[in-house]
Protein backbone atom coordinates (compact mmCIF):
# COMPACT_ATOMS: atom_id res chain seq x y z
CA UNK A 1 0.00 0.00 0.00
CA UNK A 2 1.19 3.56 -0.90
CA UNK A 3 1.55 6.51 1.68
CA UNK A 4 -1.11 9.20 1.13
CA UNK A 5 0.40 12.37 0.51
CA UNK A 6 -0.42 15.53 1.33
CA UNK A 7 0.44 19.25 0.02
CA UNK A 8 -0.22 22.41 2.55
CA UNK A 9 0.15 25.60 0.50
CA UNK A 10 -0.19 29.36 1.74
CA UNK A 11 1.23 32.28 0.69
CA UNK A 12 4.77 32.26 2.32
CA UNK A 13 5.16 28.63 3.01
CA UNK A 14 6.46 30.75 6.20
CA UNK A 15 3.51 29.83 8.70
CA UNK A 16 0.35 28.04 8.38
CA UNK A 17 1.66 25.60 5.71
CA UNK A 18 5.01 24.74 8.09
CA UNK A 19 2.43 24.02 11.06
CA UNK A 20 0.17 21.82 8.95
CA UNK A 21 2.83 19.92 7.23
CA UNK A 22 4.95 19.77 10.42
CA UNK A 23 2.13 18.36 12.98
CA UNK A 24 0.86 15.84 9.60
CA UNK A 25 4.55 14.24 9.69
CA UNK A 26 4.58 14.01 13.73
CA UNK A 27 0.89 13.29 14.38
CA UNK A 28 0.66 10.64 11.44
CA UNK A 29 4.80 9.12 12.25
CA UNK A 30 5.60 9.80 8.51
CA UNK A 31 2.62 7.37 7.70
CA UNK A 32 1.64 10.48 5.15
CA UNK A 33 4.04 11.67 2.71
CA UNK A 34 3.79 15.43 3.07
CA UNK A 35 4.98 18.93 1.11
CA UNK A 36 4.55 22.04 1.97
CA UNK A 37 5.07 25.16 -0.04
CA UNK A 38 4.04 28.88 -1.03
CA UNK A 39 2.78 30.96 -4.17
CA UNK A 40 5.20 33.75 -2.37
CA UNK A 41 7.25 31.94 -0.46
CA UNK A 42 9.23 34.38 2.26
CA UNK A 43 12.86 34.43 3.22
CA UNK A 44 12.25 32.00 6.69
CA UNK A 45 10.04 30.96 8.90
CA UNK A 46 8.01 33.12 10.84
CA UNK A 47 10.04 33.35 14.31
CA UNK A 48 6.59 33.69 16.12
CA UNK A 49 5.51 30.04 14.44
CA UNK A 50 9.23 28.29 15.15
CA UNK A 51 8.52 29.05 18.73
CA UNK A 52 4.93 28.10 19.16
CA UNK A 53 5.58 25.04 17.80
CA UNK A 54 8.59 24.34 19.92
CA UNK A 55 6.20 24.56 22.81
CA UNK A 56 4.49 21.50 21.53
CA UNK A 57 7.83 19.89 21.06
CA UNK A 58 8.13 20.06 17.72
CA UNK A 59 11.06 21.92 16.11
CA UNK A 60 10.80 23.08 12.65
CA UNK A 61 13.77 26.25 12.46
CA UNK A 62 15.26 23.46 9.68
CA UNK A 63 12.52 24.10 7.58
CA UNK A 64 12.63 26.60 4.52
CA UNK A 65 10.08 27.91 2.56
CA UNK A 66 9.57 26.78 -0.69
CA UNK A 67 8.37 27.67 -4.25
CA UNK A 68 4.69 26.16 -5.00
CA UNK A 69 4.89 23.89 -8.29
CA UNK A 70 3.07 22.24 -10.57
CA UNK A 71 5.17 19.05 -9.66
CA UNK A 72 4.10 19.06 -6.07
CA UNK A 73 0.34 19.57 -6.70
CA UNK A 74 0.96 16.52 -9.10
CA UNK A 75 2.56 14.37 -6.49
CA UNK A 76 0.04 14.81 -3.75
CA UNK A 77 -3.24 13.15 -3.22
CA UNK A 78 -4.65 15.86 -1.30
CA UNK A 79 -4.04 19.71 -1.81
CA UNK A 80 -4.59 21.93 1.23
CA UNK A 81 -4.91 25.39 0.19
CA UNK A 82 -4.74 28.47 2.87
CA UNK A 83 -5.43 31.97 1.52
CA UNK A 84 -3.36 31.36 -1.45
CA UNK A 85 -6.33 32.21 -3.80
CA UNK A 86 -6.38 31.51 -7.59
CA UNK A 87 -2.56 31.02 -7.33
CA UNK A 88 -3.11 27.47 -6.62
CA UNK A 89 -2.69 25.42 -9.78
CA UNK A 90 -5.82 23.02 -10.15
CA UNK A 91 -6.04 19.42 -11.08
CA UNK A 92 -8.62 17.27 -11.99
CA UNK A 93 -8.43 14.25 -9.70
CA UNK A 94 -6.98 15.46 -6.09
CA UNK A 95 -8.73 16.20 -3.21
CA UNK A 96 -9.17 20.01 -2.94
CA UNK A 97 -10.03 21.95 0.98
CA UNK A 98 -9.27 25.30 1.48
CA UNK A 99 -8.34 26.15 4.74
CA UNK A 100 -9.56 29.02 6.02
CA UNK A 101 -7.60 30.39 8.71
CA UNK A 102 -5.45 33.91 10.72
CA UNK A 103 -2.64 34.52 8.82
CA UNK A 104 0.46 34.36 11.44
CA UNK A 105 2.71 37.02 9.57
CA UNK A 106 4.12 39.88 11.29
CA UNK A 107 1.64 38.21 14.87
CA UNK A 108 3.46 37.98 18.56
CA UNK A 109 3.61 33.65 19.89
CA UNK A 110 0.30 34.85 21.82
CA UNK A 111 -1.53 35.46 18.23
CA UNK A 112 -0.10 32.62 16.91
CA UNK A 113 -1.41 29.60 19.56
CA UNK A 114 -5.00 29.40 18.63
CA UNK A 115 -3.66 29.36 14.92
CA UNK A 116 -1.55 26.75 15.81
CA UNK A 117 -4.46 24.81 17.65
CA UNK A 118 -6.79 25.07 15.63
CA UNK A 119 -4.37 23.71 12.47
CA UNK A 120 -3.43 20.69 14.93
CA UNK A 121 -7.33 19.82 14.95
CA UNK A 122 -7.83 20.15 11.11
CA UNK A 123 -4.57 17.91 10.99
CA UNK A 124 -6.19 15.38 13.34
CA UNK A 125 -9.12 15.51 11.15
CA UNK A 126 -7.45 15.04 7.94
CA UNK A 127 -5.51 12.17 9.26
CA UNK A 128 -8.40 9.99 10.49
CA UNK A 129 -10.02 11.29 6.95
CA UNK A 130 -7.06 9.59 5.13
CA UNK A 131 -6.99 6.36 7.45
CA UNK A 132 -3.82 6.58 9.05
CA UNK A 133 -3.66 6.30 12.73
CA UNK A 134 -2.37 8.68 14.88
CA UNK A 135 0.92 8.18 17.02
C-alpha cells in the first residue's frame, strides 16, 4: 500500500503551511508523505511560528520555505490550500479543501497559539479522513 500524501500551501510557506505539514509528519509518524510550499514563499520561517511550535515539542527552524509547483500539486493526493487564492494550480483528480484560517505574519507567539491549535485539529481531522492512525 502507498503513503497518502499531502500538500499544505499558503502564501509564504512561512507559517500556516510549516504548522500543517509539520504536525501531519509528527501526528501521522511519517505514515503520510507530506509537502509544503508557497505561491510567495518568504525568506524564513516566521520566528513567532518556530517558537509556538517548539512549545508542543516540535522543532521546525530546519525548515525553509519553498516555491509552490506544478510538480508538487501533481505528487500529492490531497491539496490543502490556505489563503493562497487563484494562485493554486488546479487538477482534476486530487482532493481540494481550502483552509480558512489567521494569517500568522508579522503576529506575537500569543496570536499565533490558537492558529496553531486550531491547524493541529484540522490535521487530526485530515488524518483519520485519510486512514492513518495517529501516534
Amino acid at each position: 500500500m502507498t503513503k497518502p500524501s499531502v500538500l499544505y500551501v499558503c502564501v509564504h510557506n512561512a507559517g500556516r503551511s510549516q504548522m500543517a505539514a509539520a504536525y501531519t509528519h509528527h501526528l501521522s509518524g511519517g505514515a503520510i508523505e507530506v509537502r509544503s510550499a508557497g505561491s510567495a514563499p518568504a525568506e524564513s520561517i516566521n520566528p513567532a511560528v518556530r517558537e509556538a511550535m517548539l512549545e508542543h515539542g516540535i522543532d521546525i527552524s530546519a525548515e525553509v520555505p519553498k516555491l509552490l509547483t506544478d510538480e508538487a500539486v501533481v505528487a500529492s493526493d490531497v491539496v490543502i490550500t490556505m489563503g493562497c487564492g487563484d494562485t493554486c494550480p488546479f487538477f482534476p483528480g486530487k482532493r481540494y479543501e481550502d483552509w480558512v484560517l489567521e494569517d500568522p505574519a508579522g503576529q506575537g507567539v500569543e496570536a499565533v497559539r490558537p492558529i496553531r491549535d486550531e491547524i493541529r485539529g484540522r490535521v487530526i481531522e485530515l488524518i483519520s479522513s485519510l486512514g492513518v492512525d495517529l501516534v
